[in-house]
C-alpha atoms as a PDB file:
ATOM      1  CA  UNK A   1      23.558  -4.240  15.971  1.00  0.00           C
ATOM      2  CA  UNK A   2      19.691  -5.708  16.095  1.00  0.00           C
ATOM      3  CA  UNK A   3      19.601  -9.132  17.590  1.00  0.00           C
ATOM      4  CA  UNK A   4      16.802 -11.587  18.242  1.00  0.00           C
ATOM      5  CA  UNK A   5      15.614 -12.068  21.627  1.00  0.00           C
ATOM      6  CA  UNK A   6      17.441 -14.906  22.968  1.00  0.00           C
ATOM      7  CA  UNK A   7      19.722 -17.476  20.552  1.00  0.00           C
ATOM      8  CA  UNK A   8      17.975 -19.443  17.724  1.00  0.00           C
ATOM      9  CA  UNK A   9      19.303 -22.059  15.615  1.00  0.00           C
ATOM     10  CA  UNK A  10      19.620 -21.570  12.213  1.00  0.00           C
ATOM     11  CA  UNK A  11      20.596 -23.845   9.109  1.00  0.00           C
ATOM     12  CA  UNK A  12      21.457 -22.290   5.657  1.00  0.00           C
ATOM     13  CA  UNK A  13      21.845 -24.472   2.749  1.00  0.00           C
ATOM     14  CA  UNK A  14      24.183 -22.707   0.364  1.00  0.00           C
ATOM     15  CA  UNK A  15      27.246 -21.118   0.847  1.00  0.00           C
ATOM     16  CA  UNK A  16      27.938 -18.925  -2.381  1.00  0.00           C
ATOM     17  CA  UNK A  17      27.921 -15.132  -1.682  1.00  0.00           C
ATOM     18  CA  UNK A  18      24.381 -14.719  -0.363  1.00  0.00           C
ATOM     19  CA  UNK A  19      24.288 -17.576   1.823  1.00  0.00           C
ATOM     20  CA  UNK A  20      27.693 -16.865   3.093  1.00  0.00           C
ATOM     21  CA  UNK A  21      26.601 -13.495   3.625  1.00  0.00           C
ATOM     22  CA  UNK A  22      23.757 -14.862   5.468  1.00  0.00           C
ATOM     23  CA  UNK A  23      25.678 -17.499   7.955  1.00  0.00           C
ATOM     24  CA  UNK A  24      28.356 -14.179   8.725  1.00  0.00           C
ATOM     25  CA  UNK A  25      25.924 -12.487  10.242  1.00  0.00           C
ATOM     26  CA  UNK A  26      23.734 -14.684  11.835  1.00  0.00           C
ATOM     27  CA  UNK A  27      26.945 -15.898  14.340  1.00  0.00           C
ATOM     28  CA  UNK A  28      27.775 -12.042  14.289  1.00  0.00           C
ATOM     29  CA  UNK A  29      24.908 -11.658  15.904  1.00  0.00           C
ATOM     30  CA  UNK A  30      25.200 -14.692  18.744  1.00  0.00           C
ATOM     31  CA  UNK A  31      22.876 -17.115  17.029  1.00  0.00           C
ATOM     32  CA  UNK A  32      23.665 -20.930  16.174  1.00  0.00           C
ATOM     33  CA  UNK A  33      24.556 -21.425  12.581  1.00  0.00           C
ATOM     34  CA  UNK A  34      24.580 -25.372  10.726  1.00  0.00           C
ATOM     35  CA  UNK A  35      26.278 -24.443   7.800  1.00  0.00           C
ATOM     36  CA  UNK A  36      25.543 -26.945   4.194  1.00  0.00           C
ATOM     37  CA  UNK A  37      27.245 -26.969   1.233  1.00  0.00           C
ATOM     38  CA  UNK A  38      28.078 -29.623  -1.513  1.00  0.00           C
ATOM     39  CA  UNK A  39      31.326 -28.222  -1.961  1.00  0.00           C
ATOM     40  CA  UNK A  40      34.303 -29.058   0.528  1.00  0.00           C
ATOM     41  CA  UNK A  41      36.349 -26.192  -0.008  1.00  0.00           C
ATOM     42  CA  UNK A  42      33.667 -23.520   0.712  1.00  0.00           C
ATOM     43  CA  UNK A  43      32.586 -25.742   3.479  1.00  0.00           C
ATOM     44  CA  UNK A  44      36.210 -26.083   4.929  1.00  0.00           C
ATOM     45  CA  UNK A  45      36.222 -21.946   4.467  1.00  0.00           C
ATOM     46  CA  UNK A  46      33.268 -22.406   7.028  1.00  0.00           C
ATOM     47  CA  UNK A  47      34.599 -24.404   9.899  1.00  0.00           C
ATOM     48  CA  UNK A  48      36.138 -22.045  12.198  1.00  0.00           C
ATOM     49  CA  UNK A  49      32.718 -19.167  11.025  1.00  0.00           C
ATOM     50  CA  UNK A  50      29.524 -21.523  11.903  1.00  0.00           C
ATOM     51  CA  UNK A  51      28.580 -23.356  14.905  1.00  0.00           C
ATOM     52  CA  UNK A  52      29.010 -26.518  12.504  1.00  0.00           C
ATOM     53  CA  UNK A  53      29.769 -26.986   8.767  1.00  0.00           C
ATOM     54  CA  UNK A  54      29.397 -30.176   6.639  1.00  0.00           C
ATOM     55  CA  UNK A  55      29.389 -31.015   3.263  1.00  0.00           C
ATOM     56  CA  UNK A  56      25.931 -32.817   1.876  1.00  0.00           C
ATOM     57  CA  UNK A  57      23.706 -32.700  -0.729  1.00  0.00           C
ATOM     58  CA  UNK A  58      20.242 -30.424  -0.991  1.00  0.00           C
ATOM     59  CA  UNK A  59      18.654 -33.110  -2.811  1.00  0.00           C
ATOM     60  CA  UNK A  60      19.363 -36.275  -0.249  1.00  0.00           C
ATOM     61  CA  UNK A  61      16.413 -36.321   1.896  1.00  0.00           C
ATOM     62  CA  UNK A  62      18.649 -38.933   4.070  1.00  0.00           C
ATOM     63  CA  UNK A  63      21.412 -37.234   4.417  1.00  0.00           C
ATOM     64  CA  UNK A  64      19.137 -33.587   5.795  1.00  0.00           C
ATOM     65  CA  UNK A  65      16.894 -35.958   7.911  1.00  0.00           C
ATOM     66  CA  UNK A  66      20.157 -36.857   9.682  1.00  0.00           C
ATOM     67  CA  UNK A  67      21.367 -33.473  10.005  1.00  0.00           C
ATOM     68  CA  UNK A  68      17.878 -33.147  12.133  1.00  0.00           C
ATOM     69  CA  UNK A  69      16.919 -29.684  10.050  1.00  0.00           C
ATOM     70  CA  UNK A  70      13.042 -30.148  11.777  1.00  0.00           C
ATOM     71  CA  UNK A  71      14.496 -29.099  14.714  1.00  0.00           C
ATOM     72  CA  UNK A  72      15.924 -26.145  13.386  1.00  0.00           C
ATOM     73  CA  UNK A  73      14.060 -22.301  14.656  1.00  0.00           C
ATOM     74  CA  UNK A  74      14.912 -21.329  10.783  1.00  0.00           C
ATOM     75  CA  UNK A  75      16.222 -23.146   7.358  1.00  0.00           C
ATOM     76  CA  UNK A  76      17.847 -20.751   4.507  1.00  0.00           C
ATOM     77  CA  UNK A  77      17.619 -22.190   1.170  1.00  0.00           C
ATOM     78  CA  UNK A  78      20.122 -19.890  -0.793  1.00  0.00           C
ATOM     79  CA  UNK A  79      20.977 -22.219  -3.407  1.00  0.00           C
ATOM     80  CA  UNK A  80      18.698 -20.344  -6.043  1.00  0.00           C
ATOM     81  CA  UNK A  81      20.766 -20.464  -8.854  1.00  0.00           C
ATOM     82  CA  UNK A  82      20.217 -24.325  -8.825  1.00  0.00           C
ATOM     83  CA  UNK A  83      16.178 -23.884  -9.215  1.00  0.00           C
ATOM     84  CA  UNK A  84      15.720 -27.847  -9.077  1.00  0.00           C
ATOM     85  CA  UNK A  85      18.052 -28.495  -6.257  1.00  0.00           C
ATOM     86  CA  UNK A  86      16.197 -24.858  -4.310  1.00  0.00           C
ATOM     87  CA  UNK A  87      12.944 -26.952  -4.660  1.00  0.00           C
ATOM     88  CA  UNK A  88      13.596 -29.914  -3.724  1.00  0.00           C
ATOM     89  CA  UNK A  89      15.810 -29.306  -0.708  1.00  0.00           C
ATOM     90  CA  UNK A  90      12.490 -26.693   0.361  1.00  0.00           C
ATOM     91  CA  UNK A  91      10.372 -29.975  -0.013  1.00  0.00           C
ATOM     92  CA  UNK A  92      12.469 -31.784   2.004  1.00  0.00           C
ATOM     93  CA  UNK A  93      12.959 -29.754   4.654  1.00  0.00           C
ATOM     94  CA  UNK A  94       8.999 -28.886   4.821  1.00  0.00           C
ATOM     95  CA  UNK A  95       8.221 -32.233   5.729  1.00  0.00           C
ATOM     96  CA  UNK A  96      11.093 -32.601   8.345  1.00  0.00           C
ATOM     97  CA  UNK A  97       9.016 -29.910   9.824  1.00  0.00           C
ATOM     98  CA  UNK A  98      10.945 -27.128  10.063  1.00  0.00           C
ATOM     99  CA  UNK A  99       9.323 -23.885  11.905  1.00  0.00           C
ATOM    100  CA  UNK A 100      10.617 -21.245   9.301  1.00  0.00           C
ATOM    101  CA  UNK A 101      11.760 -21.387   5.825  1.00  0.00           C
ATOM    102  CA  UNK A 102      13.667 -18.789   3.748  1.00  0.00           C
ATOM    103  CA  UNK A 103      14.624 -19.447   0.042  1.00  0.00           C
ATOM    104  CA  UNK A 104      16.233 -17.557  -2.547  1.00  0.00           C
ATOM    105  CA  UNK A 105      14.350 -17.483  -5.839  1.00  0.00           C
ATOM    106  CA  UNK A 106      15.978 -16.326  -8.899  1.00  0.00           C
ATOM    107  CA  UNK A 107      12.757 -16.086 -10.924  1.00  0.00           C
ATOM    108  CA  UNK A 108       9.230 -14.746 -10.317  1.00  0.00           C
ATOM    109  CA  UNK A 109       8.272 -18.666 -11.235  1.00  0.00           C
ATOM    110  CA  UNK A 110      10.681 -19.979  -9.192  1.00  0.00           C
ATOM    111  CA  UNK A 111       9.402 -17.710  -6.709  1.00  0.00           C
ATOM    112  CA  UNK A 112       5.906 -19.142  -7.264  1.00  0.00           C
ATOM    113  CA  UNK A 113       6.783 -22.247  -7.133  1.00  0.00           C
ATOM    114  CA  UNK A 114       8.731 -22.262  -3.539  1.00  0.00           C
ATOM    115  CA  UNK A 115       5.392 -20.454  -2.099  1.00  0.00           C
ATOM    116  CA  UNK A 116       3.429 -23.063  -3.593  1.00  0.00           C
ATOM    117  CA  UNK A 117       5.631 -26.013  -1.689  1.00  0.00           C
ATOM    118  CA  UNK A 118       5.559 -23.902   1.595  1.00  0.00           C
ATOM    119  CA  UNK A 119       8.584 -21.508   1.704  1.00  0.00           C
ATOM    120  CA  UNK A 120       7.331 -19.132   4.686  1.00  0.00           C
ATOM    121  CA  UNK A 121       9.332 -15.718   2.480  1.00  0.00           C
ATOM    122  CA  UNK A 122      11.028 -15.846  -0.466  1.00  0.00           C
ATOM    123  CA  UNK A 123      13.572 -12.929  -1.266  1.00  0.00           C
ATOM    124  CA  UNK A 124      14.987 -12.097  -4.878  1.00  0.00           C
ATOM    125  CA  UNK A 125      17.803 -10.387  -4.181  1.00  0.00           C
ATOM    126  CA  UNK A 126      18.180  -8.951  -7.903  1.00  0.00           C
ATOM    127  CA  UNK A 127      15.275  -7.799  -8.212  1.00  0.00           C
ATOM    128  CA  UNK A 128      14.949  -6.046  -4.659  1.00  0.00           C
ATOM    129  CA  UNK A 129      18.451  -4.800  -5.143  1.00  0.00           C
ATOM    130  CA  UNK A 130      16.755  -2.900  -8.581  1.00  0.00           C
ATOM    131  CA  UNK A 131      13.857  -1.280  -6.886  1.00  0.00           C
ATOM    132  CA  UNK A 132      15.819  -0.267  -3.971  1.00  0.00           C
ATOM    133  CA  UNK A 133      18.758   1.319  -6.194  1.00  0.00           C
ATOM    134  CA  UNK A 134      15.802   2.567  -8.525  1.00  0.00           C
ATOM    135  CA  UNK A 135      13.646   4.224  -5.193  1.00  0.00           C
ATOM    136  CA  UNK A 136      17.178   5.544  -3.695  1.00  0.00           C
ATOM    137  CA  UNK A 137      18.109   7.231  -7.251  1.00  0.00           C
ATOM    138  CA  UNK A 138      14.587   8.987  -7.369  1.00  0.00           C
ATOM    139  CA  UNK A 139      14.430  10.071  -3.640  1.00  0.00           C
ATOM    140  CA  UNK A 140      17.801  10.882  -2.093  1.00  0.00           C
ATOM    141  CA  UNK A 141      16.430  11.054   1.040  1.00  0.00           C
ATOM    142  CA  UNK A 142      15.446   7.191   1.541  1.00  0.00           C
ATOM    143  CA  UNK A 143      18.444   5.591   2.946  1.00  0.00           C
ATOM    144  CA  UNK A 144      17.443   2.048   2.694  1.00  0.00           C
ATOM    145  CA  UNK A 145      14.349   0.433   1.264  1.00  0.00           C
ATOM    146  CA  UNK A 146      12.726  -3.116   2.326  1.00  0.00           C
ATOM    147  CA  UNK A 147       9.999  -4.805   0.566  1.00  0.00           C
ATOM    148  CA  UNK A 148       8.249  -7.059   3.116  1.00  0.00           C
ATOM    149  CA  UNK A 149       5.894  -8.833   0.939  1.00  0.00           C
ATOM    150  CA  UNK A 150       3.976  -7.582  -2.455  1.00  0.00           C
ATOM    151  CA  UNK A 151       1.581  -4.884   0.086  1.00  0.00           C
ATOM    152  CA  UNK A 152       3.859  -4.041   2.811  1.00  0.00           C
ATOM    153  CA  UNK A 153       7.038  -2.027   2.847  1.00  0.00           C
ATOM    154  CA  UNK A 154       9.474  -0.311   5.472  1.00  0.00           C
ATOM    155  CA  UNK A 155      11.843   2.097   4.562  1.00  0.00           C
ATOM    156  CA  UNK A 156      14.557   4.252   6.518  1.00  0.00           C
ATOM    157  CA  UNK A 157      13.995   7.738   5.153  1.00  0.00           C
ATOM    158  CA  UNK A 158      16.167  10.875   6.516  1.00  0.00           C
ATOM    159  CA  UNK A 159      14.157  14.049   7.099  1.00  0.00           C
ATOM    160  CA  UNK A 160      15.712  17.049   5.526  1.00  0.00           C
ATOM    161  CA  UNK A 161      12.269  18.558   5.204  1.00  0.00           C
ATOM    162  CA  UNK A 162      11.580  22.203   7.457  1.00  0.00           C
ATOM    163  CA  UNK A 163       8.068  21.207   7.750  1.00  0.00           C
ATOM    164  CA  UNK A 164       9.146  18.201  10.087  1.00  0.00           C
ATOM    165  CA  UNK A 165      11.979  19.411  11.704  1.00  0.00           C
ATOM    166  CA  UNK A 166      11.354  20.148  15.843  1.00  0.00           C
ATOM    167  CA  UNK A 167       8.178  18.983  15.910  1.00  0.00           C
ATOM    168  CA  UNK A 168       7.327  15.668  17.853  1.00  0.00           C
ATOM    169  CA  UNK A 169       5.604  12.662  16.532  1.00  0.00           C
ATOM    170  CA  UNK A 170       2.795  13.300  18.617  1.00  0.00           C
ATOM    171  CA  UNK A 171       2.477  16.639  16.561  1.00  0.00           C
ATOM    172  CA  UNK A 172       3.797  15.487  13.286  1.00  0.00           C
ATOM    173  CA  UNK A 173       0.614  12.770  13.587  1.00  0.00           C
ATOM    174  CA  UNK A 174       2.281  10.566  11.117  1.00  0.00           C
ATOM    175  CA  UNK A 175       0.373   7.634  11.652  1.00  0.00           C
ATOM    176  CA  UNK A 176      -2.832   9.312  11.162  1.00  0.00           C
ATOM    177  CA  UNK A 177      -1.836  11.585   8.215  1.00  0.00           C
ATOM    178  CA  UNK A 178      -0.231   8.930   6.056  1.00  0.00           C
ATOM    179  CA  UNK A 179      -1.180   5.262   7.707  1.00  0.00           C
ATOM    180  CA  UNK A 180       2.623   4.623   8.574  1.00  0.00           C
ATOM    181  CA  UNK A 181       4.290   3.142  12.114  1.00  0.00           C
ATOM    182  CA  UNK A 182       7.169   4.969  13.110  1.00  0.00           C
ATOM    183  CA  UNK A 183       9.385   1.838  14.248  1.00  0.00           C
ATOM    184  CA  UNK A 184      12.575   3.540  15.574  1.00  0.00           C
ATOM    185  CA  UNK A 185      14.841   6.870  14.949  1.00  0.00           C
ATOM    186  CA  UNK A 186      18.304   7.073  14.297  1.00  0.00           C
ATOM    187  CA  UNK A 187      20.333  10.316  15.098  1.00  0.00           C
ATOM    188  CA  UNK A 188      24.086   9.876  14.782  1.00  0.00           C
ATOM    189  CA  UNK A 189      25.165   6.962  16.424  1.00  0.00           C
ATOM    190  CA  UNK A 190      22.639   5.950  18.414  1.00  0.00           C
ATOM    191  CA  UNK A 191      18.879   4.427  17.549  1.00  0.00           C
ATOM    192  CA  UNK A 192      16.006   4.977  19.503  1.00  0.00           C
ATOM    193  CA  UNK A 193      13.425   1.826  19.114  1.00  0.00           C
ATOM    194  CA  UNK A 194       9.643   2.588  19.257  1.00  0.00           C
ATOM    195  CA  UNK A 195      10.048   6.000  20.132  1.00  0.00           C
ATOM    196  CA  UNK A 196       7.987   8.135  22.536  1.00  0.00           C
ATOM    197  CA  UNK A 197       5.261  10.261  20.913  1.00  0.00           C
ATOM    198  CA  UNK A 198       6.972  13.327  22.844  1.00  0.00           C
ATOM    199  CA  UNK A 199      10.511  12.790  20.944  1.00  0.00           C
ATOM    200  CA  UNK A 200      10.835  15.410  18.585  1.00  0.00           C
ATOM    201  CA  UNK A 201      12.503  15.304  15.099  1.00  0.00           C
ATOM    202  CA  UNK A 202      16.053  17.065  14.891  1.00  0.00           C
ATOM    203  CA  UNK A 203      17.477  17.862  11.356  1.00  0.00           C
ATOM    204  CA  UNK A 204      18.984  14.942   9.599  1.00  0.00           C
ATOM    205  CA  UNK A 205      17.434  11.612  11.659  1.00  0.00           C
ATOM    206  CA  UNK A 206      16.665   9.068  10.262  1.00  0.00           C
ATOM    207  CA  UNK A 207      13.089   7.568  10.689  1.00  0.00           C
ATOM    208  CA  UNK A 208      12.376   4.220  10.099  1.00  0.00           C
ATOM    209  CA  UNK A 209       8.235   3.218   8.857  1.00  0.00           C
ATOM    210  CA  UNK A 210       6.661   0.634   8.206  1.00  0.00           C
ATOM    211  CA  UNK A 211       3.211   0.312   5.994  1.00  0.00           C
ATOM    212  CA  UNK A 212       1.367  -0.178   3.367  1.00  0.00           C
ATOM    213  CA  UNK A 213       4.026   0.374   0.237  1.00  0.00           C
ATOM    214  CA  UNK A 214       1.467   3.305  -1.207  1.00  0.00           C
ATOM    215  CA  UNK A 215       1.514   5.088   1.955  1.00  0.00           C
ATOM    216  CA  UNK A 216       5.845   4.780   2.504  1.00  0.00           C
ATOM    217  CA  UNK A 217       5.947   6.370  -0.614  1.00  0.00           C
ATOM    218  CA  UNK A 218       3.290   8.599  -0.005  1.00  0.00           C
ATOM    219  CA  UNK A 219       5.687   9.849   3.098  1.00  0.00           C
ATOM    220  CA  UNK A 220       8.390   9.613   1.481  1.00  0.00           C
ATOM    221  CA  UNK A 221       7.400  12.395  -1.272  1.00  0.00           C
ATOM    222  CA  UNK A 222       6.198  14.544   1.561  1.00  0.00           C
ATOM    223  CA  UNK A 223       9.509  14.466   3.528  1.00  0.00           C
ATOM    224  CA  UNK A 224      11.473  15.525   0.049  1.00  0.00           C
END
């Protein structure tokens, strides 16, 4: 399990699959979860799973200013189905001042829109969920597939590829040859984080790069 250094606070705003999906994880992985949702069932679902829960509105700037969301390390907005609701509640909390804010768009405009009023990343979970179903279809070996933003991308690629196989990094000169950052290496059970230039590649790890989205793919290709 990856966890951040040291516990944050988190608020997420929307409970439905994604959100919920969200707040699960986040006190999985030891952090402090405010949990918001408009409906009391789902909210009563999330007593005994988030730090707190309470039922309130996106849209009532009084009712988030008491809930003291500036304060918060990081706000979810997952409420994108609602796009007027998604925008206003990412106004809102902009102005409490809070240091990091995530929103779910469900359209490219919506998407526009949320940068435009100061959403720090916006994720479309549709429409990542498509390219990295599409990517994993075309090239068996990429076991998962991020888009960080519209430039940058980091995939987890397993090497099945002779040509790699027991050589080291150092040798394989991957940054140099395709403009890529090894980030860790998986192998079984066990990941190895920033790994040394000595390690050598075994049949069937799993490397995980990050880069410029031409050059992940241009790595990928070459590991096929």
């Amino acid at each position: 399990m990856v966890k951040y250094h040291g516990k944050q606070n988190f608020a997420v705003i929307g409970l439905g699959q994604f959100g919920g999906s969200i707040c699960r994880t986040l006190v999985e992985s030891g952090q402090e979860v405010l949990a918001i949702d408009n409906d009391e069932q789902i909210v009563s679902d999330f007593m005994n799973i988030a730090t707190r829960a309470v039922v309130a509105d996106a849209e009532d700037e009084e009712t988030l200013k008491s809930l003291s969301l500036g304060n918060f390390d990081c706000v979810f907005i997952s409420i994108g189905e609602h796009i007027q609701a998604s925008i206003m509640a990412t106004i809102i909390v902009k102005e409490l001042g809070a240091k990091s804010i995530i929103c779910k768009a469900e359209t490219t405009s919506h998407a526009r829109v949320l940068e435009k009023i100061g959403a720090n990343k916006i994720i479309q979970p549709e429409k990542d969920m498509g390219r990295r179903v599409a990517l994993q279809t075309l090239s068996p070996n990429i076991v998962n597939y991020l888009a960080l933003n519209n430039q940058v991308s980091l995939a987890e690629v397993k090497i099945i590829n002779k040509k790699f196989i027991g050589k080291s990094l150092a040798e394989l000169a991957i940054r140099e040859k395709f403009g890529i950052t090894v980030i860790a290496i998986s192998r079984n059970d066990n990941v190895d984080v920033s790994p040394m230039p000595s390690e050598v590649i075994l049949a069937g790890d799993t490397l995980a790069v990050v880069g410029a989205t031409e050059q992940v793919t241009k790595f990928n290709k070459a590991t096929d």
